[in-house]
PDB file of N, CA and C in Angstrom:
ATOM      1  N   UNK A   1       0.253 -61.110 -11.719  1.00  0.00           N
ATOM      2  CA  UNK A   1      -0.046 -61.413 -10.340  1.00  0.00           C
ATOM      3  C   UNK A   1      -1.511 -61.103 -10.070  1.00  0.00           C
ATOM      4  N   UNK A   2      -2.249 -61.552  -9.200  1.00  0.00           N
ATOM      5  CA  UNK A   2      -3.993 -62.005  -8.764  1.00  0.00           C
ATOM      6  C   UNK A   2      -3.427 -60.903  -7.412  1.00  0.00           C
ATOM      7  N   UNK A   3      -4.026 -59.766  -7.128  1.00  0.00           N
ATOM      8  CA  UNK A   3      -4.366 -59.493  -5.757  1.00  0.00           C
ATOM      9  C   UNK A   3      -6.400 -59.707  -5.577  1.00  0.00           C
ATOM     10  N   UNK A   4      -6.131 -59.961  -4.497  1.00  0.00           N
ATOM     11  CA  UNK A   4      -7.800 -60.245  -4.183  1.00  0.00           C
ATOM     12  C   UNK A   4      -8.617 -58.683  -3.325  1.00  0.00           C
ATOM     13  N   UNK A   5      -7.476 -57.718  -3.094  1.00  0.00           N
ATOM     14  CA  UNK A   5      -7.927 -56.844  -2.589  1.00  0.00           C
ATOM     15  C   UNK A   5      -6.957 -55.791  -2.285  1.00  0.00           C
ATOM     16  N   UNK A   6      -7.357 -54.496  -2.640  1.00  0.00           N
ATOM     17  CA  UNK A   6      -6.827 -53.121  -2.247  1.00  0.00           C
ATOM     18  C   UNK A   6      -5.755 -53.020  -1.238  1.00  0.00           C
ATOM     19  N   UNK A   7      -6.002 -53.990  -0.292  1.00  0.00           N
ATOM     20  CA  UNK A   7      -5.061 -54.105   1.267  1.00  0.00           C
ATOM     21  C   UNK A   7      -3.767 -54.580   0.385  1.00  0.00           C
ATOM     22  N   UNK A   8      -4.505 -55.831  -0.328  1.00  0.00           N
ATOM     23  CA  UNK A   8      -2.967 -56.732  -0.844  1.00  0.00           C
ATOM     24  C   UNK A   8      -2.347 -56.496  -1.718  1.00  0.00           C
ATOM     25  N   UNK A   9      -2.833 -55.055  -2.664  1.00  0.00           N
ATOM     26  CA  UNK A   9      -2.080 -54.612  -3.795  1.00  0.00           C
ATOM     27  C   UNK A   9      -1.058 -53.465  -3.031  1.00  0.00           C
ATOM     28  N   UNK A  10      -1.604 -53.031  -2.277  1.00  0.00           N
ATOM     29  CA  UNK A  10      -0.510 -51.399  -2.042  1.00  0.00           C
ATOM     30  C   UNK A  10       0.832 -51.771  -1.358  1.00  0.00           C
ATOM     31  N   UNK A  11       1.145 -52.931  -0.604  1.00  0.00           N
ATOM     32  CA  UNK A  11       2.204 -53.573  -0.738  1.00  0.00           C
ATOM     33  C   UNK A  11       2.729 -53.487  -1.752  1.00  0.00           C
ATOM     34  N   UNK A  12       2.252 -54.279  -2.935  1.00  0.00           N
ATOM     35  CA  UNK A  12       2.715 -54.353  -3.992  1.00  0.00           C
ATOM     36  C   UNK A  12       3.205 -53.285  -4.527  1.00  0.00           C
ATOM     37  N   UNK A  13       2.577 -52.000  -4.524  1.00  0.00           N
ATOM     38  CA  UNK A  13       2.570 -50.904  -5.358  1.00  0.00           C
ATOM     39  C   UNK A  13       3.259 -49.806  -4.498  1.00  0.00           C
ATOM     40  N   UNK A  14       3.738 -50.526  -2.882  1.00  0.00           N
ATOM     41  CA  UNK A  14       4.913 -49.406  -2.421  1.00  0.00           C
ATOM     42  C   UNK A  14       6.632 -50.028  -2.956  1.00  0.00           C
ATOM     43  N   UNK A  15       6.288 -51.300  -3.536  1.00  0.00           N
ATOM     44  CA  UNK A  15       7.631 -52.037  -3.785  1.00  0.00           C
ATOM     45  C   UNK A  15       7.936 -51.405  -5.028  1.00  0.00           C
ATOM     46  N   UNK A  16       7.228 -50.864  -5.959  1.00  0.00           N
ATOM     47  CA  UNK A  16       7.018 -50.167  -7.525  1.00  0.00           C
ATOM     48  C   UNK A  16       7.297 -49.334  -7.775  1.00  0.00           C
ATOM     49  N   UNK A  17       7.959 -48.789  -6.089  1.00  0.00           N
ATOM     50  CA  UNK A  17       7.899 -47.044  -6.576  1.00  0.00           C
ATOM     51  C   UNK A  17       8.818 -46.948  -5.015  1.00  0.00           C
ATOM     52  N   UNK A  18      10.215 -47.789  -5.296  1.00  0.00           N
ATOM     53  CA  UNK A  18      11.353 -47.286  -3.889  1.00  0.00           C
ATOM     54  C   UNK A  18      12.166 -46.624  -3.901  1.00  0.00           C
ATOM     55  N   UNK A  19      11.918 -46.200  -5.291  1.00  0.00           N
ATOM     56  CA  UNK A  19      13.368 -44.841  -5.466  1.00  0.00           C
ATOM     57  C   UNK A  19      12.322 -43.589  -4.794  1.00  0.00           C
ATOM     58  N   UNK A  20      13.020 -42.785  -4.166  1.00  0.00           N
ATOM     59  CA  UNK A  20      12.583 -41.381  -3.604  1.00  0.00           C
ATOM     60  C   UNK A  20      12.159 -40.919  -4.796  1.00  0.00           C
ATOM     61  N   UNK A  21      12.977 -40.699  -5.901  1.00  0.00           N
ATOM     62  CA  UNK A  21      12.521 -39.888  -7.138  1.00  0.00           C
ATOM     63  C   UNK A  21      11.933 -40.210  -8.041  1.00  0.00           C
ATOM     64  N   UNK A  22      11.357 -41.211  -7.597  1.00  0.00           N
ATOM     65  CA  UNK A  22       9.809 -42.341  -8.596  1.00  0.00           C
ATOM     66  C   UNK A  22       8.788 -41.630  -7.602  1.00  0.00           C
ATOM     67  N   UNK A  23       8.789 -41.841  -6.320  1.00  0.00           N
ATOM     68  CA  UNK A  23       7.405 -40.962  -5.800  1.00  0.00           C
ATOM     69  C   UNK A  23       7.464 -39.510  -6.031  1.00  0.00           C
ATOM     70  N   UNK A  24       8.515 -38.842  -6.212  1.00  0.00           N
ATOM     71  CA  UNK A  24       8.272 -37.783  -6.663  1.00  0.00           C
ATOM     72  C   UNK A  24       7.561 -37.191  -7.798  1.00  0.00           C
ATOM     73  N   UNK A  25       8.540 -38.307  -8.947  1.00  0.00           N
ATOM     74  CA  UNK A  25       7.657 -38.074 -10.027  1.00  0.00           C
ATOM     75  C   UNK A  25       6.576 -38.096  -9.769  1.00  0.00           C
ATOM     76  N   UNK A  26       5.902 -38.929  -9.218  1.00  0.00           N
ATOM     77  CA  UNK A  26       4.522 -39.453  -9.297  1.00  0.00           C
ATOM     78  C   UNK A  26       3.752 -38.199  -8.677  1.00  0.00           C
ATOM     79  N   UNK A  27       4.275 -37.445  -7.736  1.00  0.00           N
ATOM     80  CA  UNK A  27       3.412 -36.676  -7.090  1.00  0.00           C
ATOM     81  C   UNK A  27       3.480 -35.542  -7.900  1.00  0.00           C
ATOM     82  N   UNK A  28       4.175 -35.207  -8.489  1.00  0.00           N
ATOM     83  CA  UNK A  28       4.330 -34.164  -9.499  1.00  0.00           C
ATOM     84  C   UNK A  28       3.336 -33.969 -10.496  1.00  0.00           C
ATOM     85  N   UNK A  29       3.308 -35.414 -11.167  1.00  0.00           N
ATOM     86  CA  UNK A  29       2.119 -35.864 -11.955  1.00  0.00           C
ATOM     87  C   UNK A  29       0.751 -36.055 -11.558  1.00  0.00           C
ATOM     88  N   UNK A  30       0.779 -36.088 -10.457  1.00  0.00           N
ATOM     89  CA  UNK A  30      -1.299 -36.319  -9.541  1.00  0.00           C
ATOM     90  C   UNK A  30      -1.483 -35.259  -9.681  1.00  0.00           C
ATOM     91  N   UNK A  31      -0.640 -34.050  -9.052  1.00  0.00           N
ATOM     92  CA  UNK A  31      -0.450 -32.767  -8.939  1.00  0.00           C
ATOM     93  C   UNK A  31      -1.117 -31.741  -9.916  1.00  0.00           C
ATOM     94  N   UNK A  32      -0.303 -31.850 -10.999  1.00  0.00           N
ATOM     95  CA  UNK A  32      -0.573 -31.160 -12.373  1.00  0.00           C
ATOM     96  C   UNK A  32      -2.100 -32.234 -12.694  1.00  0.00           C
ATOM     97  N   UNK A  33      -2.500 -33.179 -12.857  1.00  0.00           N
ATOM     98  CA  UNK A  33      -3.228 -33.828 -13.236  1.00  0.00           C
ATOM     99  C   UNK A  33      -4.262 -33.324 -12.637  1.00  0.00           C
ATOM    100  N   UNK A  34      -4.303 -32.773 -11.208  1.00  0.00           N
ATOM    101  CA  UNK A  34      -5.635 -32.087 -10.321  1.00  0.00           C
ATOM    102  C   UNK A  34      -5.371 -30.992 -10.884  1.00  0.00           C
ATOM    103  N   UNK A  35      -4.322 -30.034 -11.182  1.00  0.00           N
ATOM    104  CA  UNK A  35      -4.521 -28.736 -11.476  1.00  0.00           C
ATOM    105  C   UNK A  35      -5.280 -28.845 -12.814  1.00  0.00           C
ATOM    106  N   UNK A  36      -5.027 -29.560 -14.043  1.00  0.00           N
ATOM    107  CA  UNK A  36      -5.461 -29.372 -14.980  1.00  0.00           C
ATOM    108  C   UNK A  36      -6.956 -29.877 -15.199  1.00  0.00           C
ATOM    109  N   UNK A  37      -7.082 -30.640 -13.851  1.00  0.00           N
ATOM    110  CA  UNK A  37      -8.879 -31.052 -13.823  1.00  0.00           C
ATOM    111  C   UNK A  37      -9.650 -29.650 -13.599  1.00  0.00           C
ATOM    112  N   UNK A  38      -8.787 -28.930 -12.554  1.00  0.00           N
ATOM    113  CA  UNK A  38      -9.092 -28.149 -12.142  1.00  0.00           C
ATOM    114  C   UNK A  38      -9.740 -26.635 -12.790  1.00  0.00           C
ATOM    115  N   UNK A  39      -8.705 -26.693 -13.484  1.00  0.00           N
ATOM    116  CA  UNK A  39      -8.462 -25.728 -14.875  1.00  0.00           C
ATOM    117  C   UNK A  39      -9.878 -25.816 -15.604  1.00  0.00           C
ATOM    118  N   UNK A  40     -10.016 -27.466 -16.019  1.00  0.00           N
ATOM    119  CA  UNK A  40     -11.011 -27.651 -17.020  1.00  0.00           C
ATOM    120  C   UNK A  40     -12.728 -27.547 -16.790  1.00  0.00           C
ATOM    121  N   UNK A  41     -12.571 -27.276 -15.535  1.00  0.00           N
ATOM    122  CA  UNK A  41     -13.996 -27.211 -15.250  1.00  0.00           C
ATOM    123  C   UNK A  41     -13.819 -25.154 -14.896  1.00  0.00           C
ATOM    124  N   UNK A  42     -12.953 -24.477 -14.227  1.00  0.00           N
ATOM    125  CA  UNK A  42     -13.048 -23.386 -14.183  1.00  0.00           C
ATOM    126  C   UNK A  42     -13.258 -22.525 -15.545  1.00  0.00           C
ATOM    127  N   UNK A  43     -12.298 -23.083 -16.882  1.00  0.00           N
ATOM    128  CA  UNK A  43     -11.232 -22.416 -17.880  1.00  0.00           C
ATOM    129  C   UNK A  43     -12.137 -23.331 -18.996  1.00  0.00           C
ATOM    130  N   UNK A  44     -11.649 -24.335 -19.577  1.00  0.00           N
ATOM    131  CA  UNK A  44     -12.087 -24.386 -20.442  1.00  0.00           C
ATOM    132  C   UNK A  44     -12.112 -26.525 -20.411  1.00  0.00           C
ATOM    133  N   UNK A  45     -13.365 -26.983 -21.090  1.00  0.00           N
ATOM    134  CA  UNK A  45     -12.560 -28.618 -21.162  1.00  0.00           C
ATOM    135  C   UNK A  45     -11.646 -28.930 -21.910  1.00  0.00           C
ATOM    136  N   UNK A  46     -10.869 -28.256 -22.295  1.00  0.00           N
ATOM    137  CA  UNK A  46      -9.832 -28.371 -23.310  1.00  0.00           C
ATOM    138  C   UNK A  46      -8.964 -28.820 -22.326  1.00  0.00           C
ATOM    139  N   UNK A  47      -8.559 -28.606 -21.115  1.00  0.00           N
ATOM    140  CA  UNK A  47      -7.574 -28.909 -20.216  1.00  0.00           C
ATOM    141  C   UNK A  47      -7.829 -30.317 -19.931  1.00  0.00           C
ATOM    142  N   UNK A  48      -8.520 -31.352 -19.964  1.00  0.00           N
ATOM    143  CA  UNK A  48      -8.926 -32.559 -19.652  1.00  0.00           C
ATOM    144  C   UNK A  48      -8.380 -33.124 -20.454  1.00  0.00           C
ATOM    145  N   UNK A  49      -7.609 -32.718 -21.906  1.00  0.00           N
ATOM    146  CA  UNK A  49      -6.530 -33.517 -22.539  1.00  0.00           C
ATOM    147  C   UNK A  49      -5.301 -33.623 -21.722  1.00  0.00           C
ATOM    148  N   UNK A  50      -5.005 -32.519 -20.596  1.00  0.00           N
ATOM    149  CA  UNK A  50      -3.569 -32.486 -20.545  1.00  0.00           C
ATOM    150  C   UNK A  50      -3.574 -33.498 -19.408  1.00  0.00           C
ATOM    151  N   UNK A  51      -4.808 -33.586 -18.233  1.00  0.00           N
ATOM    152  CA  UNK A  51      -5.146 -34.208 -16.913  1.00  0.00           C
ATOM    153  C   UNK A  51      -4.462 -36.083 -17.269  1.00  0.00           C
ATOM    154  N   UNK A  52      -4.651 -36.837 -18.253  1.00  0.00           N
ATOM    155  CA  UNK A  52      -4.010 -37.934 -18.610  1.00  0.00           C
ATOM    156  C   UNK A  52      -2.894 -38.122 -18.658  1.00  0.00           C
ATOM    157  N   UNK A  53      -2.639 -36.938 -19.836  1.00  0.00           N
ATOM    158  CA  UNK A  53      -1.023 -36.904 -20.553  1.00  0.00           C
ATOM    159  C   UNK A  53      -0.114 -36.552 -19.256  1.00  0.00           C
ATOM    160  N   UNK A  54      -0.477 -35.461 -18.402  1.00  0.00           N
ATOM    161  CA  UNK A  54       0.557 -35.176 -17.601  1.00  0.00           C
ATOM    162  C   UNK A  54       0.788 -35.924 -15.856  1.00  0.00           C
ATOM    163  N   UNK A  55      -0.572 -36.841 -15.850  1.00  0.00           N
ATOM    164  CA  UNK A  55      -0.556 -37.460 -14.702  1.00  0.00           C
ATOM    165  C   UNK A  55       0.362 -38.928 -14.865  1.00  0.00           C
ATOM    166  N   UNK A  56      -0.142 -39.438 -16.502  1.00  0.00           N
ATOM    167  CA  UNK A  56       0.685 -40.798 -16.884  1.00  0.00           C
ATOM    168  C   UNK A  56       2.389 -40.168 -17.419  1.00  0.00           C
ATOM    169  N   UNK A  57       2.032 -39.461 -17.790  1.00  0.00           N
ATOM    170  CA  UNK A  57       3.536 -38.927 -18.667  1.00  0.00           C
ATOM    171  C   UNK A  57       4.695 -38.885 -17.679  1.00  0.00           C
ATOM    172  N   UNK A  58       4.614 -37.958 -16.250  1.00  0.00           N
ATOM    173  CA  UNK A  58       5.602 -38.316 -15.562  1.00  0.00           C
ATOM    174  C   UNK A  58       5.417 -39.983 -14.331  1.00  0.00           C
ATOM    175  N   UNK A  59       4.544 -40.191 -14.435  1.00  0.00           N
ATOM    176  CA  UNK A  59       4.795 -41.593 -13.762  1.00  0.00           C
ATOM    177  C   UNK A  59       5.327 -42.962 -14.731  1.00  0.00           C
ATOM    178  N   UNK A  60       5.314 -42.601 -15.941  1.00  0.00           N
ATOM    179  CA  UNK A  60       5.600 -44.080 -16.675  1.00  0.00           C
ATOM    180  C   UNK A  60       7.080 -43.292 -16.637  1.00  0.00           C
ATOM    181  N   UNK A  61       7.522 -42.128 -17.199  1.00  0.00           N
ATOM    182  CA  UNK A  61       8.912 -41.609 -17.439  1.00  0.00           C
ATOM    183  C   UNK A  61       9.375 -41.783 -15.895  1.00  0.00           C
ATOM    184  N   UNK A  62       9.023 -42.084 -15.140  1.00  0.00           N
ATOM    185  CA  UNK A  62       9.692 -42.380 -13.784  1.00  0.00           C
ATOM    186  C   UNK A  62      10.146 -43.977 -13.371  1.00  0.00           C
ATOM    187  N   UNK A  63       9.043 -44.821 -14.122  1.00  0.00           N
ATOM    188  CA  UNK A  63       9.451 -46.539 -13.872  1.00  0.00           C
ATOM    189  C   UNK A  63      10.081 -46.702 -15.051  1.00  0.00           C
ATOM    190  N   UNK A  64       9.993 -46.333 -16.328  1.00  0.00           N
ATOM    191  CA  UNK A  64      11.121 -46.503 -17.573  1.00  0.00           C
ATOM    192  C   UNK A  64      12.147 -46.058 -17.202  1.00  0.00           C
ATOM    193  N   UNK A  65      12.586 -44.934 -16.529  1.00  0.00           N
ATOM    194  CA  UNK A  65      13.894 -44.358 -16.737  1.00  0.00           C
ATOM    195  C   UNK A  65      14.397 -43.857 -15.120  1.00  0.00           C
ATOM    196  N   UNK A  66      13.676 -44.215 -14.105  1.00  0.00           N
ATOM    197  CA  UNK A  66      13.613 -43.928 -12.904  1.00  0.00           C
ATOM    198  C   UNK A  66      14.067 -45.352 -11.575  1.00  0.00           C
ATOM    199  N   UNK A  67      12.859 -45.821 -11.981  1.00  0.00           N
ATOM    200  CA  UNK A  67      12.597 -47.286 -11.275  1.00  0.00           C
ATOM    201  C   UNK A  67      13.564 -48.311 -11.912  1.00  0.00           C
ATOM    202  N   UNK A  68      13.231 -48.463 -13.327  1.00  0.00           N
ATOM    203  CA  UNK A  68      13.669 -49.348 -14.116  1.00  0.00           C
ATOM    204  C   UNK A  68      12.518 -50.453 -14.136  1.00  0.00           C
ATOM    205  N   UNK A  69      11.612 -50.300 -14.147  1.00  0.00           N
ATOM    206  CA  UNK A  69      10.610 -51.450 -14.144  1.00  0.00           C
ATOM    207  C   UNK A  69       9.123 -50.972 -14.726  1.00  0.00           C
ATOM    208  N   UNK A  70       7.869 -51.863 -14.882  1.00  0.00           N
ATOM    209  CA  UNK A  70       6.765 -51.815 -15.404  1.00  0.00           C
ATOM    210  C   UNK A  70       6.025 -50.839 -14.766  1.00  0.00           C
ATOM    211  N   UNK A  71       5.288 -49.949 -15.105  1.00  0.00           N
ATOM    212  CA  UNK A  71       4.247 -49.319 -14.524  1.00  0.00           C
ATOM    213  C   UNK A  71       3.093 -50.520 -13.896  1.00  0.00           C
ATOM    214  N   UNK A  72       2.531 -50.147 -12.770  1.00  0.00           N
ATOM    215  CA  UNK A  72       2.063 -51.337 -12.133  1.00  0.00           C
ATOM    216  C   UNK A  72       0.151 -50.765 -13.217  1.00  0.00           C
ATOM    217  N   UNK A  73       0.218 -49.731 -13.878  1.00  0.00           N
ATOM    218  CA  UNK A  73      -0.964 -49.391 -14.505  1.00  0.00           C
ATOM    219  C   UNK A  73      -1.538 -50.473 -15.379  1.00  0.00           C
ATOM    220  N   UNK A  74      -0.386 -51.008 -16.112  1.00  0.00           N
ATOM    221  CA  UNK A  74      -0.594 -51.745 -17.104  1.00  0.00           C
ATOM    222  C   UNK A  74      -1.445 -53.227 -17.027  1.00  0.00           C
ATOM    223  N   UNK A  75      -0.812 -54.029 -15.411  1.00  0.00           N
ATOM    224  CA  UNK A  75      -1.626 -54.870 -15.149  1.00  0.00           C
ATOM    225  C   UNK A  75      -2.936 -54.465 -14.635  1.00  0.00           C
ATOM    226  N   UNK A  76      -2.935 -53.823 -13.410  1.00  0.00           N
ATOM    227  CA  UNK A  76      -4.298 -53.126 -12.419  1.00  0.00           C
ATOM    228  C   UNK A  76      -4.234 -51.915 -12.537  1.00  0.00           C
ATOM    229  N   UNK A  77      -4.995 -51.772 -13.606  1.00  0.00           N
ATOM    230  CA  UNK A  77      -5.451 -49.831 -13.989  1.00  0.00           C
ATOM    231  C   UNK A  77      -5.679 -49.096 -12.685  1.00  0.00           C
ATOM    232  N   UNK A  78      -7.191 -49.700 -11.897  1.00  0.00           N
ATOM    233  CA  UNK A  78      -7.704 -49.250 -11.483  1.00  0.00           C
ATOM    234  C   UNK A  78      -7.685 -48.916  -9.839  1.00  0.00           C
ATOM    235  N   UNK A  79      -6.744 -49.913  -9.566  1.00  0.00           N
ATOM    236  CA  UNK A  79      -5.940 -50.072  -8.287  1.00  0.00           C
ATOM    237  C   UNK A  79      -4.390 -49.372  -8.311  1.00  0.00           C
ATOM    238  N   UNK A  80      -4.187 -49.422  -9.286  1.00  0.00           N
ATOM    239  CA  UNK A  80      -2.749 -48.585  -9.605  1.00  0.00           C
ATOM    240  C   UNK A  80      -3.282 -47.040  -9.416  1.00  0.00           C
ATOM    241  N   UNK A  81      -4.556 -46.464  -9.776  1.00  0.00           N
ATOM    242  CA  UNK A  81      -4.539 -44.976  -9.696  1.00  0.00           C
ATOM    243  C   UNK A  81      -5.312 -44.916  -8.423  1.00  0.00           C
ATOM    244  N   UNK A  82      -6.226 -45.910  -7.592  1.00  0.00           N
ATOM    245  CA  UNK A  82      -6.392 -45.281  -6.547  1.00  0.00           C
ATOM    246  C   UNK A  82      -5.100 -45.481  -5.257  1.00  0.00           C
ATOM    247  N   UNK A  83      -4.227 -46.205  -5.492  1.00  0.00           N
ATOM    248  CA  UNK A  83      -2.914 -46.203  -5.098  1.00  0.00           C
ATOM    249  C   UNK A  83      -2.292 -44.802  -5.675  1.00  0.00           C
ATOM    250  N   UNK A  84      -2.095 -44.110  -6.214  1.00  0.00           N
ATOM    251  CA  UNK A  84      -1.624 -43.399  -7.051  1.00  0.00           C
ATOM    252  C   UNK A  84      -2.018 -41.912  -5.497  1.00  0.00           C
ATOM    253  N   UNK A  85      -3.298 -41.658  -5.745  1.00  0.00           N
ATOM    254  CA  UNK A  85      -4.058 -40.888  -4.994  1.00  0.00           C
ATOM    255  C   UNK A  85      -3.242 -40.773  -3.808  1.00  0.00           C
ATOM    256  N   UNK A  86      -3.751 -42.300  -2.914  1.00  0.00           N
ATOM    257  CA  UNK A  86      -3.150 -42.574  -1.496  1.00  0.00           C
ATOM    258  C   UNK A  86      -1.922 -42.305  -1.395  1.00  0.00           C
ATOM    259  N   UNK A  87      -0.523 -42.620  -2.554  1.00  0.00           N
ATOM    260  CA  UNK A  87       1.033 -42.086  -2.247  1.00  0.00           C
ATOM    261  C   UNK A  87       0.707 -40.476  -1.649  1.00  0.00           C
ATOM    262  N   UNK A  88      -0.412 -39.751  -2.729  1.00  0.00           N
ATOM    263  CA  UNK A  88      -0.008 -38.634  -2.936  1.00  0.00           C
ATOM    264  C   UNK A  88      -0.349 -37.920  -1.834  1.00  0.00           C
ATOM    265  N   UNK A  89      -1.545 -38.634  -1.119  1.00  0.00           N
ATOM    266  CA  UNK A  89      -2.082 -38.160   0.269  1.00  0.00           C
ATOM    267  C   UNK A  89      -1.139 -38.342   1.168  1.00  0.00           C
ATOM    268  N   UNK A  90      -0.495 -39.333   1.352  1.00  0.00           N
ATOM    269  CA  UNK A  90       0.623 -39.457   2.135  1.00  0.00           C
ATOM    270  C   UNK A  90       1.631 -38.710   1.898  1.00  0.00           C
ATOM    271  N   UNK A  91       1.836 -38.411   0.738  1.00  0.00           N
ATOM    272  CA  UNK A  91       3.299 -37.393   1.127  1.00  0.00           C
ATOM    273  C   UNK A  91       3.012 -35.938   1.124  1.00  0.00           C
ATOM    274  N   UNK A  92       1.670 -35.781   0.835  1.00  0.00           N
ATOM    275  CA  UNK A  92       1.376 -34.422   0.979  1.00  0.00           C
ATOM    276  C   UNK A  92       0.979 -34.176   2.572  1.00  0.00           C
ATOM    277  N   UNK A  93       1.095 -35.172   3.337  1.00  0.00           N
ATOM    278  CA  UNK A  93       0.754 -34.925   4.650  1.00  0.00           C
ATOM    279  C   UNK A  93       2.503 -35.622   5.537  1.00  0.00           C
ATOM    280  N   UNK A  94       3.182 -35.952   4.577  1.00  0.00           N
ATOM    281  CA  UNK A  94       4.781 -36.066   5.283  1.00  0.00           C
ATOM    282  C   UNK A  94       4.495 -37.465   6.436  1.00  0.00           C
ATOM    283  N   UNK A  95       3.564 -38.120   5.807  1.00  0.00           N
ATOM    284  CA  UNK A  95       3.354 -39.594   5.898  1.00  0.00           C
ATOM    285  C   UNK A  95       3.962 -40.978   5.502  1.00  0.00           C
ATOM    286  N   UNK A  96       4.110 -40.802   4.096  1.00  0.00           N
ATOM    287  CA  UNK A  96       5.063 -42.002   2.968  1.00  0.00           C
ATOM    288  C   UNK A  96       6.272 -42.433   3.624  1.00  0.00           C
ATOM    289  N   UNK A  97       6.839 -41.841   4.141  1.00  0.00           N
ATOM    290  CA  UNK A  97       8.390 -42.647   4.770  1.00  0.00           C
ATOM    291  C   UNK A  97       7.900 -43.630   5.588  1.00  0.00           C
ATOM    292  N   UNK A  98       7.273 -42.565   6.667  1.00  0.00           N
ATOM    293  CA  UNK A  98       6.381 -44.080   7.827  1.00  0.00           C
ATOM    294  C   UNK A  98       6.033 -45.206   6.615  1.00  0.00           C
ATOM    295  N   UNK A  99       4.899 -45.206   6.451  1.00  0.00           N
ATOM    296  CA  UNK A  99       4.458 -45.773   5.643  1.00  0.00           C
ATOM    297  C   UNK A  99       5.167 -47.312   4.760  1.00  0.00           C
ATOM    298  N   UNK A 100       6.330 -46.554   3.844  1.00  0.00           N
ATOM    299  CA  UNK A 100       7.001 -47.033   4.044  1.00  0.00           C
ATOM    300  C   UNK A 100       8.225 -48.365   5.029  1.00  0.00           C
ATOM    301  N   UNK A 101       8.083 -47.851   5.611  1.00  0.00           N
ATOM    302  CA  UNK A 101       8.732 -48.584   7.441  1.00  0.00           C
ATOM    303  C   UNK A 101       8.050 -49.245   7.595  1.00  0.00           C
ATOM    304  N   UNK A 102       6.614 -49.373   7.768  1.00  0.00           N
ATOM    305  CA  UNK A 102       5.279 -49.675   8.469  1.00  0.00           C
ATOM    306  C   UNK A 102       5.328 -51.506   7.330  1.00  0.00           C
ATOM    307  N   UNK A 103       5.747 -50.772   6.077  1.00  0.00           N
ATOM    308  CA  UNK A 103       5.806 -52.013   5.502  1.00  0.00           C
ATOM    309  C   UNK A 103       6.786 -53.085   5.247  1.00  0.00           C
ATOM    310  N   UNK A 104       7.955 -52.459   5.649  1.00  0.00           N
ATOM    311  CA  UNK A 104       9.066 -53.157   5.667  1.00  0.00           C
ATOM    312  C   UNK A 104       9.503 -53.765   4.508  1.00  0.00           C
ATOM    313  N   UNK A 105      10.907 -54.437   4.558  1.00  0.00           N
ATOM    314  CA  UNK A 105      11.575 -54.589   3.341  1.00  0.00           C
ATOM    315  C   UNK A 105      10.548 -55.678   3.033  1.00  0.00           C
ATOM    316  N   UNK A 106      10.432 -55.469   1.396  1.00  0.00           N
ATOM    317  CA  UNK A 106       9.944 -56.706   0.651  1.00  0.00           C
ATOM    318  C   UNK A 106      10.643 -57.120  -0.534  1.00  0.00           C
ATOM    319  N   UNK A 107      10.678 -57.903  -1.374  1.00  0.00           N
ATOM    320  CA  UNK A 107      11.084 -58.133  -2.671  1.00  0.00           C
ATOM    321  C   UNK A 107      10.385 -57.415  -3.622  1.00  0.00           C
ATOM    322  N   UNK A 108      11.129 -56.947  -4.480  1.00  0.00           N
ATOM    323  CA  UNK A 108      10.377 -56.045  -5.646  1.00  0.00           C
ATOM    324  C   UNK A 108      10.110 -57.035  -6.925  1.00  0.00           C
ATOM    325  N   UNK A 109       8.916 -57.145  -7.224  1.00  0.00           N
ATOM    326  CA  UNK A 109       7.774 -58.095  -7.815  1.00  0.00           C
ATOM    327  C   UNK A 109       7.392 -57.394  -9.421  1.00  0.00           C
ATOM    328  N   UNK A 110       7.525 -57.640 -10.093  1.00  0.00           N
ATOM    329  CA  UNK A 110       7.264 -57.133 -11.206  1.00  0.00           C
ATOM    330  C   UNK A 110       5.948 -57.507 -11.205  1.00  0.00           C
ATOM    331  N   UNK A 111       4.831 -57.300 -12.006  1.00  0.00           N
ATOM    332  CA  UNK A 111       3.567 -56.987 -12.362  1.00  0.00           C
ATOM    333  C   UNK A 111       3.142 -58.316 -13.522  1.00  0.00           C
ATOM    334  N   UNK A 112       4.262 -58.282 -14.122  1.00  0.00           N
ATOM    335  CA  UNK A 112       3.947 -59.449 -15.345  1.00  0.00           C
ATOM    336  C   UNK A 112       4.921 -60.603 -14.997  1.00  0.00           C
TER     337      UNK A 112
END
């Protein structure tokens, strides 16, 4: 799928992630992924191996075995993680449900 812009992907990328326990994962994984950025500039850069492994590790184990569908990473890297960010801002501020609503039912669109 062609989005032409940020507005017209996060639609996309709230349909990718409608199980409650796919955004969880996901926030779990931004989570640890800031702690271990975090780590690596306090502690040591050795932690900047784990900042990948543990930010992708529970979001793909959440659309393989969660969602049941593609990580939206695979098509739009780069719009998939600043989407990624924005879930996480939203539910760390008890936003995402609105959000959610705000967008209303859509069809869930696979990526490829």
């Amino acid at each position: 799928m062609n989005f032409r812009s940020f507005d017209e992907f996060w639609p996309f990328y709230v349909t990718q992630h409608s199980k409650p326990a796919t955004r969880r994962w996901h926030f779990a994984g931004t989570l640890l992924s800031i702690l271990f950025l975090i780590c690596s500039v306090l502690f040591s850069w050795w932690f900047l191996i784990f900042v990948p492994v543990s930010g992708y590790g529970c979001a793909w184990y959440s659309h393989f075995f969660v969602e049941g569908n593609v990580p939206a990473t695979f098509g739009h890297p780069v719009w998939s993680l600043l989407c990624d960010y924005k879930m996480f801002a939203l539910m760390l501020t008890g936003k995402m449900d609105r959000e959610i609503k705000r967008l209303g039912k859509r069809p869930v669109l696979q990526a490829f």
